[in-house]
PDB file of N, CA and C in Angstrom:
ATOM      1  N   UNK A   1     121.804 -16.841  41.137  1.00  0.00           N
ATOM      2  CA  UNK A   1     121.070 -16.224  40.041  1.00  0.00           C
ATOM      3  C   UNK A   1     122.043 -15.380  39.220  1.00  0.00           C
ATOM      4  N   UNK A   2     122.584 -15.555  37.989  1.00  0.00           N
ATOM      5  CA  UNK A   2     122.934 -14.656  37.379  1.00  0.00           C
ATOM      6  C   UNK A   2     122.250 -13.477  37.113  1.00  0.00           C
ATOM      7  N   UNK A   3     123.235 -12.231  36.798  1.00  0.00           N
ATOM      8  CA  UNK A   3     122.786 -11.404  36.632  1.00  0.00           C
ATOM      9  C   UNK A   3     123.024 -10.129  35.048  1.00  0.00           C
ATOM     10  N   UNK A   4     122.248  -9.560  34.639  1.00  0.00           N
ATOM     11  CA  UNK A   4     123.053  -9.256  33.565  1.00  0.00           C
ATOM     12  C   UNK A   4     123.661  -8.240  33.345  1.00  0.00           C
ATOM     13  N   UNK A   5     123.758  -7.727  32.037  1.00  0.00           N
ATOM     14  CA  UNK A   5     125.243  -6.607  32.064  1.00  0.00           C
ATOM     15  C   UNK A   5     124.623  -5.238  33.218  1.00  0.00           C
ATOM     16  N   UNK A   6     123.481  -4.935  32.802  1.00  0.00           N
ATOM     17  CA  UNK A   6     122.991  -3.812  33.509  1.00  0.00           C
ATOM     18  C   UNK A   6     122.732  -4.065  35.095  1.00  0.00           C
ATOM     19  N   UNK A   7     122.656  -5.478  35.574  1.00  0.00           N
ATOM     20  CA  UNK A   7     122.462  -5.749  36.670  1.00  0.00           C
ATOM     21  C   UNK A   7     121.655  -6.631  37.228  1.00  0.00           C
ATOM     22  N   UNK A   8     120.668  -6.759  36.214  1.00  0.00           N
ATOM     23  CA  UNK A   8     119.482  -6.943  36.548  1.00  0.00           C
ATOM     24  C   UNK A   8     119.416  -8.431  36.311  1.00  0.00           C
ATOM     25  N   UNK A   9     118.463  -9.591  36.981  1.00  0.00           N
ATOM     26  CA  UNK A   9     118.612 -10.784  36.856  1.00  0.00           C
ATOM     27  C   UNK A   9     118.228 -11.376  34.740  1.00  0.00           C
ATOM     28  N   UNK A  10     118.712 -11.785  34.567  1.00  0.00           N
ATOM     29  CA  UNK A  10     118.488 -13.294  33.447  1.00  0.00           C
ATOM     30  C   UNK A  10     117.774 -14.393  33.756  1.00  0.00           C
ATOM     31  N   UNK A  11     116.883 -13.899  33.022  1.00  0.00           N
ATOM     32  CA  UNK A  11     115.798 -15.143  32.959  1.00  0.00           C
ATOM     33  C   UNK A  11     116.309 -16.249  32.410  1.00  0.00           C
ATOM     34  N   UNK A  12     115.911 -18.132  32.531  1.00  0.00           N
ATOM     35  CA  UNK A  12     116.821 -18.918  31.538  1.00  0.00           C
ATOM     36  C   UNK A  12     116.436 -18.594  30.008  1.00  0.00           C
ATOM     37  N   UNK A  13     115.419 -18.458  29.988  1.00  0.00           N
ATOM     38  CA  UNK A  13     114.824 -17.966  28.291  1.00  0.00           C
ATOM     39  C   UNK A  13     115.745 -17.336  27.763  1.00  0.00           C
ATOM     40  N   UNK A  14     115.800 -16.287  28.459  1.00  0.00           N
ATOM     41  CA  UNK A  14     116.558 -14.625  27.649  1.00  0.00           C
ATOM     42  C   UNK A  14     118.910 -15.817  27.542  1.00  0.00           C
ATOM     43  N   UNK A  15     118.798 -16.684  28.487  1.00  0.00           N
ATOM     44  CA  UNK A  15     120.023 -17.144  28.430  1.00  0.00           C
ATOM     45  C   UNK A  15     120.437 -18.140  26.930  1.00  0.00           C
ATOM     46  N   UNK A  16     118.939 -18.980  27.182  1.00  0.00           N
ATOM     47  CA  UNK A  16     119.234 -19.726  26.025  1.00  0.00           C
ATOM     48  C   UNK A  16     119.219 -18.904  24.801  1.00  0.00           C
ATOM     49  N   UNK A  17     118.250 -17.756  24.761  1.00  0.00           N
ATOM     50  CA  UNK A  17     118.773 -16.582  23.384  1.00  0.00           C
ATOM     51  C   UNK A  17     119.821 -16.358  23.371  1.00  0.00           C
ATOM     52  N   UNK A  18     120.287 -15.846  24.101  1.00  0.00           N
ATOM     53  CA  UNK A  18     121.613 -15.420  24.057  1.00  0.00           C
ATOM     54  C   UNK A  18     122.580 -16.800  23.164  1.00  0.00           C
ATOM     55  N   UNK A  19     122.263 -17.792  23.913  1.00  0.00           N
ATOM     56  CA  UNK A  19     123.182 -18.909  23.457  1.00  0.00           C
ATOM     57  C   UNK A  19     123.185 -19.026  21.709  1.00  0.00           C
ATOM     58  N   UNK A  20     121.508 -19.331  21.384  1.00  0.00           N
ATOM     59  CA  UNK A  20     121.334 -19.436  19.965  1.00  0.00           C
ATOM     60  C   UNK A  20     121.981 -18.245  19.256  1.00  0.00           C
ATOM     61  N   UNK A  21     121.617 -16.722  19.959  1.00  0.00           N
ATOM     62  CA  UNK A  21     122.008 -15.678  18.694  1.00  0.00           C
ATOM     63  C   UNK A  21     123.701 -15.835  18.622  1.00  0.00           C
ATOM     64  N   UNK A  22     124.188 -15.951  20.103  1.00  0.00           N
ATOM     65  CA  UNK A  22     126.061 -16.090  19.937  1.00  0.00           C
ATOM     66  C   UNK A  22     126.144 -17.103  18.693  1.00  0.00           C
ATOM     67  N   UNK A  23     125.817 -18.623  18.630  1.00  0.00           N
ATOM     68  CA  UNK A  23     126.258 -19.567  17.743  1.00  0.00           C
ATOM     69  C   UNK A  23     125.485 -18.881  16.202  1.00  0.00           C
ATOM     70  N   UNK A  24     124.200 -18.345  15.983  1.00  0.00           N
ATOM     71  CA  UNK A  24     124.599 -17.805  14.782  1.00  0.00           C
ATOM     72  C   UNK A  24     125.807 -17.090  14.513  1.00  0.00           C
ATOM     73  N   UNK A  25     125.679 -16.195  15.074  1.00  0.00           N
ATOM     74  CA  UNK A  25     126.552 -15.041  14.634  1.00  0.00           C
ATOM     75  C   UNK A  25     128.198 -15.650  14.713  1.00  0.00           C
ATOM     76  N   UNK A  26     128.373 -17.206  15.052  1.00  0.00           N
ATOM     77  CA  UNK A  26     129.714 -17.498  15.607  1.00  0.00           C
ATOM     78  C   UNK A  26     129.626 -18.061  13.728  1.00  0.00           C
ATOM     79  N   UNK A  27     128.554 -18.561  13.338  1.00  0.00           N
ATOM     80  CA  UNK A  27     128.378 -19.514  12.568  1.00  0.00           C
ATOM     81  C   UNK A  27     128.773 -18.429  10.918  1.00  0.00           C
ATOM     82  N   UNK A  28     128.025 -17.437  10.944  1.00  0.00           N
ATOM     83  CA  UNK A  28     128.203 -16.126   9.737  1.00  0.00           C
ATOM     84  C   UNK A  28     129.653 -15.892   9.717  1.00  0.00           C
ATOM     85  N   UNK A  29     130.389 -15.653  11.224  1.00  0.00           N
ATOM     86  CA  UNK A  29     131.739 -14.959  11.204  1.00  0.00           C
ATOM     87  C   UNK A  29     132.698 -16.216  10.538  1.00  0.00           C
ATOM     88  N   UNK A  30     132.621 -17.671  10.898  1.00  0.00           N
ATOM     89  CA  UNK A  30     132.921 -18.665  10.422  1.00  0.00           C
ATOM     90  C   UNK A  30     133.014 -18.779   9.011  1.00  0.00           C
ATOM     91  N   UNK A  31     131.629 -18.647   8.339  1.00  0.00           N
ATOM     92  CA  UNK A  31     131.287 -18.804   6.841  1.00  0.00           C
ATOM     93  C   UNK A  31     131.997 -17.516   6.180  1.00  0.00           C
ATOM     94  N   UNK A  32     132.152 -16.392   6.207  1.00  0.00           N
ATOM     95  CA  UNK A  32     132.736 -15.211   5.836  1.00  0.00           C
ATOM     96  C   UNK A  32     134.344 -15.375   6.042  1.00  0.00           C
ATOM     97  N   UNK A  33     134.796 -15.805   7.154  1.00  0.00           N
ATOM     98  CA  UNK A  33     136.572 -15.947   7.199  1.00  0.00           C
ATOM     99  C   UNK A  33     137.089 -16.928   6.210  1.00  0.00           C
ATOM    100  N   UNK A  34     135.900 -18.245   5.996  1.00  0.00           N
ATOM    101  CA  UNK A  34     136.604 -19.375   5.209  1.00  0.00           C
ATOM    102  C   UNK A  34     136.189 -18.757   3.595  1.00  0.00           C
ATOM    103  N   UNK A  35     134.980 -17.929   3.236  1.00  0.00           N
ATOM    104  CA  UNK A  35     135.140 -17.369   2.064  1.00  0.00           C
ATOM    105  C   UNK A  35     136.264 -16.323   1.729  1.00  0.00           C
ATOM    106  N   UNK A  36     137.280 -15.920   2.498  1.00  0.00           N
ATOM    107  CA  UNK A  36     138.258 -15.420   2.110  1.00  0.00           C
ATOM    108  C   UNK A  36     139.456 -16.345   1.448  1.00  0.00           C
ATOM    109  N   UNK A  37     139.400 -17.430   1.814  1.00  0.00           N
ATOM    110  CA  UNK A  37     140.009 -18.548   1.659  1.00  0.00           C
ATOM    111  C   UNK A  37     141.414 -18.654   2.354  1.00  0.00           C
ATOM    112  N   UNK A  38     142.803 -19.153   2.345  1.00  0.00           N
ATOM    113  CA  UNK A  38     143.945 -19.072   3.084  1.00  0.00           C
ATOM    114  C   UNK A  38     143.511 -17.961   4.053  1.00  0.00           C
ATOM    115  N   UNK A  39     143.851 -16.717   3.643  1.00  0.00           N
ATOM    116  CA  UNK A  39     143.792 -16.025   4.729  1.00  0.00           C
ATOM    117  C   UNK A  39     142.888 -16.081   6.105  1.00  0.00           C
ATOM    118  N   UNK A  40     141.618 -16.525   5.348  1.00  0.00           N
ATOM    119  CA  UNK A  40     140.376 -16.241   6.128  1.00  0.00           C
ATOM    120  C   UNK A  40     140.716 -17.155   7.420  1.00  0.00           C
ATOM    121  N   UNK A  41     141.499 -18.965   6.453  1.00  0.00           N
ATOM    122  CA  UNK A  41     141.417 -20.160   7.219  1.00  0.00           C
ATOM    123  C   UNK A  41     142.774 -19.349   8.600  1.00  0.00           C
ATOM    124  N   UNK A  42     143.692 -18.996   7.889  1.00  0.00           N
ATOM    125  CA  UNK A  42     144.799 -18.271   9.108  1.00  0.00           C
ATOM    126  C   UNK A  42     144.736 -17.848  10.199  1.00  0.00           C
ATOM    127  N   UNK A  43     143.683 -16.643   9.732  1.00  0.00           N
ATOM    128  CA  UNK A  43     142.963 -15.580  10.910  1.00  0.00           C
ATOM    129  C   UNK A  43     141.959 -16.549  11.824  1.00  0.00           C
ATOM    130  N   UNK A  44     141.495 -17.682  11.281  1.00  0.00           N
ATOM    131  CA  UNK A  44     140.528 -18.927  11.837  1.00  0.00           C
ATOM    132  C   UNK A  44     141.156 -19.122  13.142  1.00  0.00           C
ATOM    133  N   UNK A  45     142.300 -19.732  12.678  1.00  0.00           N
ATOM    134  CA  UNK A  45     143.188 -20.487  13.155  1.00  0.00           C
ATOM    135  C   UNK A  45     144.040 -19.417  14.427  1.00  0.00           C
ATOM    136  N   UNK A  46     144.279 -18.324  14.035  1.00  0.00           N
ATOM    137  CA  UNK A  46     144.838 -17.735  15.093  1.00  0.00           C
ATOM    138  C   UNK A  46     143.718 -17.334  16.341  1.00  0.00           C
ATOM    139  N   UNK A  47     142.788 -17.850  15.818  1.00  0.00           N
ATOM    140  CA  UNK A  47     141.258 -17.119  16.758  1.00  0.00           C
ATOM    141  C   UNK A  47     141.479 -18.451  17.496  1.00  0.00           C
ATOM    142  N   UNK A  48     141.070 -19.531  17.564  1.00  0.00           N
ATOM    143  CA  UNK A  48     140.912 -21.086  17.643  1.00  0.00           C
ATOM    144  C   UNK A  48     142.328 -20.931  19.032  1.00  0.00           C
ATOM    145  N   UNK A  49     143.543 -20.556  18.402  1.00  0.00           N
ATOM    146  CA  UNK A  49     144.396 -20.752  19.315  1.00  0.00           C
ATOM    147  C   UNK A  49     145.688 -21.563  18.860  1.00  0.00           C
ATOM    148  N   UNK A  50     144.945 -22.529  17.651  1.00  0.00           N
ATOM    149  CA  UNK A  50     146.151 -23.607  17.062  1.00  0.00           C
ATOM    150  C   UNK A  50     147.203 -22.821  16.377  1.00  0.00           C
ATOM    151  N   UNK A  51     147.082 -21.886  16.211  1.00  0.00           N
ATOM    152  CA  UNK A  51     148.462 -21.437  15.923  1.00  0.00           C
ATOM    153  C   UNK A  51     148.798 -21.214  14.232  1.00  0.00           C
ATOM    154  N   UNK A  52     149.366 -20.167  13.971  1.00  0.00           N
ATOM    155  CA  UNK A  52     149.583 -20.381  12.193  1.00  0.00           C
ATOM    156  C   UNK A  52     151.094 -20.429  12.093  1.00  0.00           C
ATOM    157  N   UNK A  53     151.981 -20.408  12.775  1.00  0.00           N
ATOM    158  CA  UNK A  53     153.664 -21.186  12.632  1.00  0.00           C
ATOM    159  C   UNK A  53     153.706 -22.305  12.357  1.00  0.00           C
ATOM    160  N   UNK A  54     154.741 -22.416  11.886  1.00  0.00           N
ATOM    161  CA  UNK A  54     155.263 -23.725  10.835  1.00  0.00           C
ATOM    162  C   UNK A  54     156.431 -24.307  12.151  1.00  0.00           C
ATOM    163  N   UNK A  55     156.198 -25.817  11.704  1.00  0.00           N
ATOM    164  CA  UNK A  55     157.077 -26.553  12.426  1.00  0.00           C
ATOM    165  C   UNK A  55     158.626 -26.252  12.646  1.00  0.00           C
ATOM    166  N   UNK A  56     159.381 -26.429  13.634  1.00  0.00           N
ATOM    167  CA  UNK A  56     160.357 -25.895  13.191  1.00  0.00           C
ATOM    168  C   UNK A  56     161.603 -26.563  12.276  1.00  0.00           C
ATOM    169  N   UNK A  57     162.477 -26.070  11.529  1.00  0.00           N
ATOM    170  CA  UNK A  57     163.042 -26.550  10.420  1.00  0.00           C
ATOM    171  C   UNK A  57     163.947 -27.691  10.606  1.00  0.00           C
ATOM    172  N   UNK A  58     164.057 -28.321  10.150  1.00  0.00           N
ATOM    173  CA  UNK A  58     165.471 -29.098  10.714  1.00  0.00           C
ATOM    174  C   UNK A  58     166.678 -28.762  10.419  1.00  0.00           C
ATOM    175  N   UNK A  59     168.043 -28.867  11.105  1.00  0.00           N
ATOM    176  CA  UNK A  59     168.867 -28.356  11.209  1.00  0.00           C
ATOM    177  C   UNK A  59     169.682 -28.801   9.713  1.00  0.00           C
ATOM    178  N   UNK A  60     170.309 -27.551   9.444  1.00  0.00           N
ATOM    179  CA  UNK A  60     171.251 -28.094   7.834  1.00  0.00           C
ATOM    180  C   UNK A  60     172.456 -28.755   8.367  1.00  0.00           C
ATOM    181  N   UNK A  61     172.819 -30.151   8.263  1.00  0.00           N
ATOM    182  CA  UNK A  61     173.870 -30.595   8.079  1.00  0.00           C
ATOM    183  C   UNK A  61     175.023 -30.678   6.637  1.00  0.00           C
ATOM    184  N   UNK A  62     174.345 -30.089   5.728  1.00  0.00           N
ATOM    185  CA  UNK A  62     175.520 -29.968   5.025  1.00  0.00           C
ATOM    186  C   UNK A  62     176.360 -28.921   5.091  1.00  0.00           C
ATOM    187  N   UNK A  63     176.455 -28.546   6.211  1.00  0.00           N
ATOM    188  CA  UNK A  63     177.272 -27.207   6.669  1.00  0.00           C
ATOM    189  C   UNK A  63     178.334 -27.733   8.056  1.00  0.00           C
ATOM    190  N   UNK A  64     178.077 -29.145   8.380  1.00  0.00           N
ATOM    191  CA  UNK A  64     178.081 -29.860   9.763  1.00  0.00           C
ATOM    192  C   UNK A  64     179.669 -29.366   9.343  1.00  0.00           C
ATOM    193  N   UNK A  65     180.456 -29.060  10.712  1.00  0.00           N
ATOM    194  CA  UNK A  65     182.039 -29.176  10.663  1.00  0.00           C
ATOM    195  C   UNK A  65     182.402 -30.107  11.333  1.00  0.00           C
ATOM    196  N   UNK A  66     182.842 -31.222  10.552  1.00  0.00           N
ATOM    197  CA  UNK A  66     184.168 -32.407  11.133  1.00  0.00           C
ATOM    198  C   UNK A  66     184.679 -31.912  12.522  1.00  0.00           C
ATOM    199  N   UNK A  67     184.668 -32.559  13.449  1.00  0.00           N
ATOM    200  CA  UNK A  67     185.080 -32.690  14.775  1.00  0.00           C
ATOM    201  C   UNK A  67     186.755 -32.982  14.613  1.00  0.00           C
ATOM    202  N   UNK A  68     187.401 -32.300  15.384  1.00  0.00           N
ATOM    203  CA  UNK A  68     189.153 -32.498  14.824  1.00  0.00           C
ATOM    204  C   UNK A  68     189.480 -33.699  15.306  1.00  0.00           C
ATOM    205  N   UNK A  69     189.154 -34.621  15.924  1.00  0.00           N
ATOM    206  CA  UNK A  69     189.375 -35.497  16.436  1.00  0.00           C
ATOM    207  C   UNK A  69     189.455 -36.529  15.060  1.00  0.00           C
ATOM    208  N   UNK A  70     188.469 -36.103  14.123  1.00  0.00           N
ATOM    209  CA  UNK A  70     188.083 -37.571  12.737  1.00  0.00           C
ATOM    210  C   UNK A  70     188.836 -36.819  11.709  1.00  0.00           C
ATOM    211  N   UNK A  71     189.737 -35.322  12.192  1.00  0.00           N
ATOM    212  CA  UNK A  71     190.197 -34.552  10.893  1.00  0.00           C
ATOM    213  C   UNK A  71     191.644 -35.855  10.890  1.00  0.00           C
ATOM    214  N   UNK A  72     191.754 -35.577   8.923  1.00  0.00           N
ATOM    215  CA  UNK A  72     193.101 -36.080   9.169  1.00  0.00           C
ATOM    216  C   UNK A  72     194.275 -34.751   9.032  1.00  0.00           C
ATOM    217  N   UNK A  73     195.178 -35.365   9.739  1.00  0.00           N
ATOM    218  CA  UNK A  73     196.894 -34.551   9.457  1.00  0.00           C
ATOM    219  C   UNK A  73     197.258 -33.951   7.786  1.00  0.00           C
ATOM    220  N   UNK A  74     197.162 -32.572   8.126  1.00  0.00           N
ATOM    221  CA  UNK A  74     197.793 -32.156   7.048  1.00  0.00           C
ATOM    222  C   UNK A  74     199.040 -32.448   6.384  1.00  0.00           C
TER     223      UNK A  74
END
């Protein structure tokens, strides 16, 4: 039997409320973050877990240094 915050048992009724009022209120906090727009979607996203970092870069090779082995003789 679950029990609730104060101790006392949870009826399934009072559980499935619970369920419906959480998914409103999941559903308002949802609609309000994406009306911020970018930001809102960010803060979404860091809630969610997926992450708001960017892939990482690829390495600059036009900086690559010739291996002395392919240098030629001065």
């Amino acid at each position: 039997m679950r029990r609730s915050g104060t101790g006392g048992p949870v009826k399934g009724d009072a559980i499935e409320d619970l369920i419906v009022i959480s998914g409103v209120m999941v559903d308002h906090a949802l609609q309000n973050d994406l009306a911020l727009g970018a930001a809102g979607r960010r803060i979404l996203r860091a809630i969610e877990g997926t992450g708001t970092r960017r892939p990482p870069a690829r390495p600059h090779t036009h900086h690559a240094v010739e291996p002395l082995w392919n240098a030629t003789p001065a």
